[in-house]
N, C-alpha and C. Protein backbone atom coordinates (compact mmCIF):
# COMPACT_ATOMS: atom_id res chain seq x y z
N UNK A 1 -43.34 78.19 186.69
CA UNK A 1 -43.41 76.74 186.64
C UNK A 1 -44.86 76.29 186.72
N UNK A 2 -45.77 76.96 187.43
CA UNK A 2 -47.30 76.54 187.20
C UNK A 2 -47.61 76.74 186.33
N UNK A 3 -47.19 77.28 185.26
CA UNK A 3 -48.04 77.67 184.36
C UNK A 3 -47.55 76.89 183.08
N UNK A 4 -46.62 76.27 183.30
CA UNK A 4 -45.86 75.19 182.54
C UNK A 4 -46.91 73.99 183.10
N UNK A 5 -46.98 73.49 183.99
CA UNK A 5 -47.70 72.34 185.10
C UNK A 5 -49.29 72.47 184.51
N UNK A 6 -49.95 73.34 185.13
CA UNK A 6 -50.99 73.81 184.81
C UNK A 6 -51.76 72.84 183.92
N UNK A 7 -51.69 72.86 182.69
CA UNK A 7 -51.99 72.37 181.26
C UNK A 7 -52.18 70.88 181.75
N UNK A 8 -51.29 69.76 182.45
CA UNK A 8 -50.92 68.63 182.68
C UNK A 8 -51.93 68.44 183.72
N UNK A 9 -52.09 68.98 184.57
CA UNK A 9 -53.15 69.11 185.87
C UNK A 9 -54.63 69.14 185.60
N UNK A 10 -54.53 70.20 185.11
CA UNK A 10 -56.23 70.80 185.00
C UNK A 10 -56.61 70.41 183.30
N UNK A 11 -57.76 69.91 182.95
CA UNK A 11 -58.41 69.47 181.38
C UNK A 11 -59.24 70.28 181.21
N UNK A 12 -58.86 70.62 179.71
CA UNK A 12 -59.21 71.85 178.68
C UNK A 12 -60.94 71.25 178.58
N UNK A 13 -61.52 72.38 178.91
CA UNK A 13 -63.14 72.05 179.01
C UNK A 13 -63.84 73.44 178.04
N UNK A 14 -62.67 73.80 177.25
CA UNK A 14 -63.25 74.50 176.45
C UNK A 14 -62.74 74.46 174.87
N UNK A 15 -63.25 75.19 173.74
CA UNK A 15 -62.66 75.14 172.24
C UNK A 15 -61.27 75.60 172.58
N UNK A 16 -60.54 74.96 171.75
CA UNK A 16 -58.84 75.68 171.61
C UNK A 16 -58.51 76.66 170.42
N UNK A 17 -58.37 77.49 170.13
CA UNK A 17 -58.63 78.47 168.84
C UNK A 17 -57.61 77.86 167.80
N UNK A 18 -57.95 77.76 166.75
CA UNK A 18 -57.47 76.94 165.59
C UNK A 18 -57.16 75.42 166.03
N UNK A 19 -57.75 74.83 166.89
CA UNK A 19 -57.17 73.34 167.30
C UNK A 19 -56.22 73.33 168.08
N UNK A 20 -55.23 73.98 168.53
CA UNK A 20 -54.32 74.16 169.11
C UNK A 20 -54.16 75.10 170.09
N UNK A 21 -54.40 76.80 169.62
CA UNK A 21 -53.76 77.43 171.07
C UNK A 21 -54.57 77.78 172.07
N UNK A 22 -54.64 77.04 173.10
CA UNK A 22 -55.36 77.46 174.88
C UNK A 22 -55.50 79.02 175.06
N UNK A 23 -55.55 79.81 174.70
CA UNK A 23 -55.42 81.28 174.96
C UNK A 23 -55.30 81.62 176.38
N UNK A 24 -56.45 81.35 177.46
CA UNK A 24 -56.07 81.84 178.67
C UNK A 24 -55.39 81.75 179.08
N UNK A 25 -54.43 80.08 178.81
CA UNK A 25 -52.74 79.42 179.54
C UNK A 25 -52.59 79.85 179.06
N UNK A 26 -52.08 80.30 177.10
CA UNK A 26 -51.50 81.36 176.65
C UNK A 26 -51.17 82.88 177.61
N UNK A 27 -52.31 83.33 177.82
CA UNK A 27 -52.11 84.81 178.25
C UNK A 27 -51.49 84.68 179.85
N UNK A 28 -51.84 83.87 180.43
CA UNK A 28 -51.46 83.37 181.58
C UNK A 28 -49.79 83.30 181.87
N UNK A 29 -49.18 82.50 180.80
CA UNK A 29 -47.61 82.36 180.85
C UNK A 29 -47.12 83.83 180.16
N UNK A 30 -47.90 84.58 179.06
CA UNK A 30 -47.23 85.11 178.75
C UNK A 30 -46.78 86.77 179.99
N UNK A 31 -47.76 86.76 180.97
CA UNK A 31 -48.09 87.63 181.37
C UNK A 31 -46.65 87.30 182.90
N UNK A 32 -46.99 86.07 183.16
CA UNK A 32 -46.36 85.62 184.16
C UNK A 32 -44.47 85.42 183.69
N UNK A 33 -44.20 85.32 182.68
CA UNK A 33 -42.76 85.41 181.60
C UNK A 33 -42.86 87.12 182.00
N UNK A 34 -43.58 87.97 181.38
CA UNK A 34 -43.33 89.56 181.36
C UNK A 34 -42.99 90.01 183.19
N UNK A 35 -43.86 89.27 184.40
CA UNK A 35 -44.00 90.10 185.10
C UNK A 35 -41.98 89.28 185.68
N UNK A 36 -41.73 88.13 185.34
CA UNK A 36 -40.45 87.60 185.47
C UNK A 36 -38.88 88.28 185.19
N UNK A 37 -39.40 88.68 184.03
CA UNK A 37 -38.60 89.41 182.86
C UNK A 37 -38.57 91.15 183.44
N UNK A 38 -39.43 91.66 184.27
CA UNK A 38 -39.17 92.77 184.74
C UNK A 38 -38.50 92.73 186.27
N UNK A 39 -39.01 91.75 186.59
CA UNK A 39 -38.36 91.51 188.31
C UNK A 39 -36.60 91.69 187.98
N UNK A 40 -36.73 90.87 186.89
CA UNK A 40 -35.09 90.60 186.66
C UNK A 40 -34.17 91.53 186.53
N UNK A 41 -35.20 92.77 185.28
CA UNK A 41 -34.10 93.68 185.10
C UNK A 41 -34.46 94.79 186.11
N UNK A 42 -35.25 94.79 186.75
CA UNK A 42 -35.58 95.66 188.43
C UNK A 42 -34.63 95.12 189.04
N UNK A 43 -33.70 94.08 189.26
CA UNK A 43 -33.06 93.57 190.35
C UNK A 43 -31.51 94.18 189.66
N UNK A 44 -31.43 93.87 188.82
CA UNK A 44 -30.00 94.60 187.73
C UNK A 44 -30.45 95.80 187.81
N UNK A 45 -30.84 96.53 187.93
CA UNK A 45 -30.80 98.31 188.34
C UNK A 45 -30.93 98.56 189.69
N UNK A 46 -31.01 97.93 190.84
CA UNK A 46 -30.94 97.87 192.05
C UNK A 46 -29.92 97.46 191.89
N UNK A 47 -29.43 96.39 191.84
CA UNK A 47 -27.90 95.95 192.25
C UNK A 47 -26.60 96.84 191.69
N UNK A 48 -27.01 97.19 190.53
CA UNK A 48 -26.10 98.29 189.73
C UNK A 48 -25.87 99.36 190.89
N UNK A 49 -27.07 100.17 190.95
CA UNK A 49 -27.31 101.09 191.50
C UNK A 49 -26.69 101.17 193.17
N UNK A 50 -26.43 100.09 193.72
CA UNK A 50 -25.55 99.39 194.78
C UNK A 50 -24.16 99.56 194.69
N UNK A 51 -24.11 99.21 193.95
CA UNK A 51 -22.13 98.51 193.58
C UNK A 51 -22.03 100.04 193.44
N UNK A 52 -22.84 100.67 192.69
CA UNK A 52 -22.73 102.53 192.49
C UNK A 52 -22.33 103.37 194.02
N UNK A 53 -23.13 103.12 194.96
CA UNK A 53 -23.22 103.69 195.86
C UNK A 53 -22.46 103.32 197.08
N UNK A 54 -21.75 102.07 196.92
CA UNK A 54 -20.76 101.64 197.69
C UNK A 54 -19.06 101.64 197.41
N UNK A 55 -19.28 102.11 195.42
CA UNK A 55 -18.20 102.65 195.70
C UNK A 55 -17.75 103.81 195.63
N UNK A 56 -18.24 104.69 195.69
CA UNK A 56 -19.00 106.16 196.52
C UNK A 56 -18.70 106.17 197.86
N UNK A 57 -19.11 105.35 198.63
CA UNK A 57 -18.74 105.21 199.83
C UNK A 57 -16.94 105.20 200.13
N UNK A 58 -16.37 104.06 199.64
CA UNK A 58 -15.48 103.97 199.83
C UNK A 58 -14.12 104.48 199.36
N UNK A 59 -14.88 105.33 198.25
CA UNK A 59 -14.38 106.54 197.93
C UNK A 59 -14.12 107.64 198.87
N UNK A 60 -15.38 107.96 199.39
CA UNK A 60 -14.64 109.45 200.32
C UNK A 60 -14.25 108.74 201.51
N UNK A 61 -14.67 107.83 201.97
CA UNK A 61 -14.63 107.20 203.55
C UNK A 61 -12.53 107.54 203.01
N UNK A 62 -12.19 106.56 201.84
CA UNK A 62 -10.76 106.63 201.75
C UNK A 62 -10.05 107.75 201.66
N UNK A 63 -10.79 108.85 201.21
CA UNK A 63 -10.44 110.19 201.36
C UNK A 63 -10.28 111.68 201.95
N UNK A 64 -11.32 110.80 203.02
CA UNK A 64 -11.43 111.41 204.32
C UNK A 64 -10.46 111.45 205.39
N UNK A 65 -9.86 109.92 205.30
CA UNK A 65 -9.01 109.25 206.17
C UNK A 65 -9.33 109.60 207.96
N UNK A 66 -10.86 109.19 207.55
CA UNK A 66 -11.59 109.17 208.85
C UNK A 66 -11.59 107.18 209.45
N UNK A 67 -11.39 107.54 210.25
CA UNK A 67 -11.65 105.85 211.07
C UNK A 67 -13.18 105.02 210.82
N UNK A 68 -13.48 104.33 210.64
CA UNK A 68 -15.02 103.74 210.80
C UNK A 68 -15.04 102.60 211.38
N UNK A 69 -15.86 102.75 212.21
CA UNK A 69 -16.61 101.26 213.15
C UNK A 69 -17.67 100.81 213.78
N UNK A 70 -18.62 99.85 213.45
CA UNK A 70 -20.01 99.80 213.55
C UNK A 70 -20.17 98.89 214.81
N UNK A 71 -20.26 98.97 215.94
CA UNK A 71 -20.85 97.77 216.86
C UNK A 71 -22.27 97.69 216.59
N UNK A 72 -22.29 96.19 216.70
CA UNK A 72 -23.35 95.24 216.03
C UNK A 72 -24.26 94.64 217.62
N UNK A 73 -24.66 95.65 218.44
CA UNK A 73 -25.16 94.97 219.70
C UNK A 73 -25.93 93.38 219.60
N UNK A 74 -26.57 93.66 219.02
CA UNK A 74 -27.38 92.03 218.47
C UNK A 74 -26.80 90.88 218.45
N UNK A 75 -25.90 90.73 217.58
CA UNK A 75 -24.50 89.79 217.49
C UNK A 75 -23.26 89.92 218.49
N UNK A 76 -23.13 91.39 218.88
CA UNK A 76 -22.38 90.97 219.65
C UNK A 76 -20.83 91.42 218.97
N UNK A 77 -20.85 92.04 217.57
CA UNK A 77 -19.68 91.88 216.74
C UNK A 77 -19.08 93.38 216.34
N UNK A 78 -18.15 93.70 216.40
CA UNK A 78 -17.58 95.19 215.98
C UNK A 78 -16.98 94.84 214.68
N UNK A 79 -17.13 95.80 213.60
CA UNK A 79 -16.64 96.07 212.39
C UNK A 79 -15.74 97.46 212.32
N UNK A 80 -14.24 97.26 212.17
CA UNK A 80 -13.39 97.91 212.33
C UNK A 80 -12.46 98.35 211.12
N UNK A 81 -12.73 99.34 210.37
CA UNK A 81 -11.95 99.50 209.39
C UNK A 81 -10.32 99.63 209.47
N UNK A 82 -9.77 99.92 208.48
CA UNK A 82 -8.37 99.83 208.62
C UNK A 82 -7.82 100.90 209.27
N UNK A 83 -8.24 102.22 208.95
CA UNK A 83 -7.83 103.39 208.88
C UNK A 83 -8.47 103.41 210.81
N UNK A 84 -9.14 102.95 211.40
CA UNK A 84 -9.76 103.08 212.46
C UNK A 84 -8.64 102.08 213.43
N UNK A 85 -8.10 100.66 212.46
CA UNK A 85 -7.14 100.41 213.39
C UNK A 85 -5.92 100.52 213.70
N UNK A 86 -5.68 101.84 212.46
CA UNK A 86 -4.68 102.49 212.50
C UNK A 86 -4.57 103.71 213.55
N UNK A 87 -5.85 104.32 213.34
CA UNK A 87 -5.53 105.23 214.48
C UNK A 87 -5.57 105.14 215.97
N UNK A 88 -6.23 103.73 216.13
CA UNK A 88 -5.84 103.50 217.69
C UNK A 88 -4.53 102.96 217.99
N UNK A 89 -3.83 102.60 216.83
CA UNK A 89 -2.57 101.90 216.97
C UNK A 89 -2.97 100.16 217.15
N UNK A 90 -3.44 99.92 216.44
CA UNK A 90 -3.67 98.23 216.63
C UNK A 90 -3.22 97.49 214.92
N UNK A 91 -2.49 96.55 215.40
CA UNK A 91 -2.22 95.91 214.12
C UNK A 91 -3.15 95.70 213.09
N UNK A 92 -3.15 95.09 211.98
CA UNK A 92 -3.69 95.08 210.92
C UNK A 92 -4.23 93.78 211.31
N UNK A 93 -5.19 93.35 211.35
CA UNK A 93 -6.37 92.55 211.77
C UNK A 93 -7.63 92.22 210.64
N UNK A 94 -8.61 91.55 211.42
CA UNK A 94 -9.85 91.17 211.05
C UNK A 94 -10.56 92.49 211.04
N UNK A 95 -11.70 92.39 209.98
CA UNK A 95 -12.18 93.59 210.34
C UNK A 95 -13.75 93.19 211.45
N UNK A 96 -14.30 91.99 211.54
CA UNK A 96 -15.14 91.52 212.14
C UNK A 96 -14.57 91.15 213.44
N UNK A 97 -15.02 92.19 214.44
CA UNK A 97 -14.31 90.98 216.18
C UNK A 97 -15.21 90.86 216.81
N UNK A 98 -15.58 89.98 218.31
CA UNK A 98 -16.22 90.20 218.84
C UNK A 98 -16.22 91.51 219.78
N UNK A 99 -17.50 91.63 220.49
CA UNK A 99 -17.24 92.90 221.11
C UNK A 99 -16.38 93.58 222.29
N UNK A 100 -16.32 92.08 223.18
CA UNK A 100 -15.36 92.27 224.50
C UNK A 100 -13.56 92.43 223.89
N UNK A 101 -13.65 91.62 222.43
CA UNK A 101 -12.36 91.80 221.98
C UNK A 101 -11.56 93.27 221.29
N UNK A 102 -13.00 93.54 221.20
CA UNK A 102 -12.51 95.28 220.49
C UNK A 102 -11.99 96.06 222.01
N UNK A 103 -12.72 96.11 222.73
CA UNK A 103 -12.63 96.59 223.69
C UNK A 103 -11.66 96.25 224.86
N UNK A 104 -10.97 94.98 224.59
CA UNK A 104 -9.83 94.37 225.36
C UNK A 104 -8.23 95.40 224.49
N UNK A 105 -9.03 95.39 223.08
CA UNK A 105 -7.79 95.71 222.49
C UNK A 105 -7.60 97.25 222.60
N UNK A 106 -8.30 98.29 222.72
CA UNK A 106 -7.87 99.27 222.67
C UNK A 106 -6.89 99.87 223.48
N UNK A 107 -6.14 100.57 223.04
CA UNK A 107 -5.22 101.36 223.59
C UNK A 107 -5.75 102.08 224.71
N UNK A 108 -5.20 102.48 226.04
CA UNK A 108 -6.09 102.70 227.28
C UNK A 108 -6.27 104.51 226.85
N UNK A 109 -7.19 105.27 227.55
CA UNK A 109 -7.08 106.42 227.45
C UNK A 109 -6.50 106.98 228.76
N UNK A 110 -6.59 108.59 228.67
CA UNK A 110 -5.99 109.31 229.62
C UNK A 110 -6.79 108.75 231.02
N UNK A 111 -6.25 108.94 231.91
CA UNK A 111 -7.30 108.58 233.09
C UNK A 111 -8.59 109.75 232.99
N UNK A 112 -7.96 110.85 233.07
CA UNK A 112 -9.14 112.00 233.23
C UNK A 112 -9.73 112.37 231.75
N UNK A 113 -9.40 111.03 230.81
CA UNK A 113 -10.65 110.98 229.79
C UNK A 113 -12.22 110.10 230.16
N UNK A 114 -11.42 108.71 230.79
CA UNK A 114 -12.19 107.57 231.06
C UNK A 114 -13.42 107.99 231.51
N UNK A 115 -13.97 108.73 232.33
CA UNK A 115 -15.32 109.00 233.21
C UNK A 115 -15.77 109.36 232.18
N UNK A 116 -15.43 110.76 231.35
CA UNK A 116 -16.13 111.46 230.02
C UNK A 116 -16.45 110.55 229.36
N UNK A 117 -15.73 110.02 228.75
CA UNK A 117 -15.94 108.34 227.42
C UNK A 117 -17.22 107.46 228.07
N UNK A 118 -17.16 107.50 229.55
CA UNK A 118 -17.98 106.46 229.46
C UNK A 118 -19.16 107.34 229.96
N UNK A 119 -19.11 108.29 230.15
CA UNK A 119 -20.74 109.29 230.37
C UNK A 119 -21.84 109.32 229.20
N UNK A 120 -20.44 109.97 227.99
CA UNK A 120 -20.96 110.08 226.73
C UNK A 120 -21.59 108.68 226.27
N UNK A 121 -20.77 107.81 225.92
CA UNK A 121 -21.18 106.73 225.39
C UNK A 121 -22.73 106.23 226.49
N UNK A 122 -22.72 106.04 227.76
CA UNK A 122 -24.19 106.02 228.37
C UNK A 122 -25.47 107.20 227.77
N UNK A 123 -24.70 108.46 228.06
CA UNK A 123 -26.21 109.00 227.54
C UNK A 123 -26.53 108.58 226.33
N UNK A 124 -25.76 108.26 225.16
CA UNK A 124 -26.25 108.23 223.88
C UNK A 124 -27.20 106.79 223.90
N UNK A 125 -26.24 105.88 225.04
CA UNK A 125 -27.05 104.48 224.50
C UNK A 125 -28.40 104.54 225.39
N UNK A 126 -28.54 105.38 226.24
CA UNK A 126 -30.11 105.48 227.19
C UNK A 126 -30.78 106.17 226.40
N UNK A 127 -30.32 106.92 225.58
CA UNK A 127 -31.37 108.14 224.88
C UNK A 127 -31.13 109.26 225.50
N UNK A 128 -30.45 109.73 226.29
CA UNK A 128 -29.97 111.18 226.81
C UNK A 128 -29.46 112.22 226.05
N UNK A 129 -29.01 111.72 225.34
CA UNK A 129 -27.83 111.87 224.19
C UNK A 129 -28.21 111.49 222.78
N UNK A 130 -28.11 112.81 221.86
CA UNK A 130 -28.75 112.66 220.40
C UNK A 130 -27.51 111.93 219.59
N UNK A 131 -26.25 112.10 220.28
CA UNK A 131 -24.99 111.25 219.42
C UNK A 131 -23.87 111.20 220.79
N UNK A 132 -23.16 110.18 220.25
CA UNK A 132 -22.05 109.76 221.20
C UNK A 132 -20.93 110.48 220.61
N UNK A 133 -20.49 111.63 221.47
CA UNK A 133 -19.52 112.33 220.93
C UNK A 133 -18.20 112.32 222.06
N UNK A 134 -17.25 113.05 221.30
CA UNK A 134 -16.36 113.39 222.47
C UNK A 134 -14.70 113.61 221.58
N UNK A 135 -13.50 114.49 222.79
CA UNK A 135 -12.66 114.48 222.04
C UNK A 135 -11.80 113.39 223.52
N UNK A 136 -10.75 112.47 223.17
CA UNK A 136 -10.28 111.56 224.53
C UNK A 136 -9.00 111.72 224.01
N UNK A 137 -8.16 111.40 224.97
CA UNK A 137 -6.73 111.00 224.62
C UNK A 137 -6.68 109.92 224.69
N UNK A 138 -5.91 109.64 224.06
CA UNK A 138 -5.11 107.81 223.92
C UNK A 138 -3.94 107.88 223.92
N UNK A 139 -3.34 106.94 224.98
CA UNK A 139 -1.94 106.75 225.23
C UNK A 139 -1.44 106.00 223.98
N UNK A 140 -0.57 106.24 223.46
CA UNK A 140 0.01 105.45 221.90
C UNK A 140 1.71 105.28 221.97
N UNK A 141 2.64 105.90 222.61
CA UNK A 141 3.54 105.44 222.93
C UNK A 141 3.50 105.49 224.49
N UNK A 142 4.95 105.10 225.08
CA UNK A 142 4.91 105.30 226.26
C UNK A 142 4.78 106.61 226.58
N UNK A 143 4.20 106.74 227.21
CA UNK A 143 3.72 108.69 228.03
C UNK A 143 3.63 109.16 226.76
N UNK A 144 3.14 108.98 225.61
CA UNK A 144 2.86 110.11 224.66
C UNK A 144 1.20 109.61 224.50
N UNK A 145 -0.06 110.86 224.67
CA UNK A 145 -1.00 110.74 223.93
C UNK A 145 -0.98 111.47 223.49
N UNK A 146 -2.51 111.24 222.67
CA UNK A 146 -2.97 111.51 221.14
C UNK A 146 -4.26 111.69 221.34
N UNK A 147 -4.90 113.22 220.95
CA UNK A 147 -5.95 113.38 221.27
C UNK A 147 -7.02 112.69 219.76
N UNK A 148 -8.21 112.22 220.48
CA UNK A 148 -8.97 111.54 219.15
C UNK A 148 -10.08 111.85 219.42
N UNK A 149 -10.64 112.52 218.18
CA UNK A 149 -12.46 112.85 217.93
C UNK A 149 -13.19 111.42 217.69
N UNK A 150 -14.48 111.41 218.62
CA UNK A 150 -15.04 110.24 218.19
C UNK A 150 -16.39 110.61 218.24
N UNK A 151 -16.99 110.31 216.84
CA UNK A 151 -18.32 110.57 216.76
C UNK A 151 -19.08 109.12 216.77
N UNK A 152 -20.42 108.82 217.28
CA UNK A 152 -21.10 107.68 216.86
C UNK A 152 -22.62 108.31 216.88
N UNK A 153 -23.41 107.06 216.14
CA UNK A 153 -24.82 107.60 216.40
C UNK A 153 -25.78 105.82 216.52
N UNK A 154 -26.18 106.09 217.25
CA UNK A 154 -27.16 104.45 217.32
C UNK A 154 -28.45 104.44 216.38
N UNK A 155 -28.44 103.07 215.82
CA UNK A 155 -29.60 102.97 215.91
C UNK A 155 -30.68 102.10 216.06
N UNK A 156 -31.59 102.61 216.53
CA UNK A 156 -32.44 101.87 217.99
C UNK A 156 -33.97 101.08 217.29
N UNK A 157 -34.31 100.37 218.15
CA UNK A 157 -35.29 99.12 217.89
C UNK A 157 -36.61 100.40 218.26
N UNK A 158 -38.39 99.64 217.82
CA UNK A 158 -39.06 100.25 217.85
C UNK A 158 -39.26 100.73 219.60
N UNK A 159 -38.63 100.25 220.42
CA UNK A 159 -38.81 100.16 221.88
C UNK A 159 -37.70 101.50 222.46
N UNK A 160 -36.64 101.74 221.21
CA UNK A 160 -35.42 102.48 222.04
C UNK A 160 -34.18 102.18 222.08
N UNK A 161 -34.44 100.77 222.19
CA UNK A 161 -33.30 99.89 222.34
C UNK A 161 -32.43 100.15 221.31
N UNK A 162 -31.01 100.49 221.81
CA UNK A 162 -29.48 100.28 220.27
C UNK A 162 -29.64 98.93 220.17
N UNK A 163 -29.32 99.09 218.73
CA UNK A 163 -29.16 97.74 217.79
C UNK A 163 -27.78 98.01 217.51
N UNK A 164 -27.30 99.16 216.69
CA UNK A 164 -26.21 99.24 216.19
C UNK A 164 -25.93 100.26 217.18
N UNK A 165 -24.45 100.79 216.60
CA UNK A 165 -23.97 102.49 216.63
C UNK A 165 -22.69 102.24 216.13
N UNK A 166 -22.59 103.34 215.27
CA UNK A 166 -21.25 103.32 214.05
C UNK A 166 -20.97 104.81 214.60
């Protein structure tokens, strides 16, 4: 758009080649059109290259029939896939909750899981711990549990601090 403007603003204080064309505004727009015209199709091969890799993702994630869920410490917000609120046994829901609500909702674990769950999950979020691992039971009917692998990994601000952990 300046270079459209330009011309209207600033007065030609030099010859125009054949009477007419400004050359430097010439080379000026044409250069500023080219560097436009590449941003554009740079942004269409990034975005391609996106939609590529996400559905890739949700390709094996669906074929894995592994659970996924990202707490969002910052916000405050858990992202809970389907297959994740299937295996805790929780209805079919939002996949965005807040965080006290994910955690209101889960299914309780064994008692003599609870201390482990919450050791693991501390060392990982202090830095003790290179990943939040563990295998827990979860009660899912009455007196029946269900043992569940849970992997997470954080990741942390320039200070240390978790931001996330999925």
């Amino acid at each position: 758009l300046g270079a459209l403007t330009l011309p209207q603003l600033v007065p030609v204080s030099y010859p125009l080649i054949g009477g007419f064309l400004d050359l430097p505004r010439f080379i000026a727009f044409s250069l500023i059109g080219l560097a436009v015209g590449w941003w554009g199709f740079r942004r269409a091969q990034v975005e391609k290259a996106l939609r590529e890799s996400e559905e890739r993702f949700v390709l094996a994630l669906a074929g894995s029939h592994t659970g996924v869920w990202d707490v969002d410490f910052v916000s405050r917000t858990v992202f809970i896939s389907a297959r994740t609120r299937e295996l805790c046994g929780l209805p079919p829901g939002p996949e965005a909750v807040p965080l006290n609500e994910w955690f209101d909702s889960l299914l309780p674990l064994h008692p003599e899981d609870r201390p482990r769950r919450n050791a693991a999950a501390q060392a990982h979020l202090t830095g003790a711990a290179p990943a939040y691992e563990g295998e827990f039971r979860v009660l899912e009917l009455v007196c029946v549990y269900r043992w569940r692998y849970v992997h997470g990994m954080c990741v942390r601000d320039a200070d240390g601090n978790p931001l996330r952990m999925a």
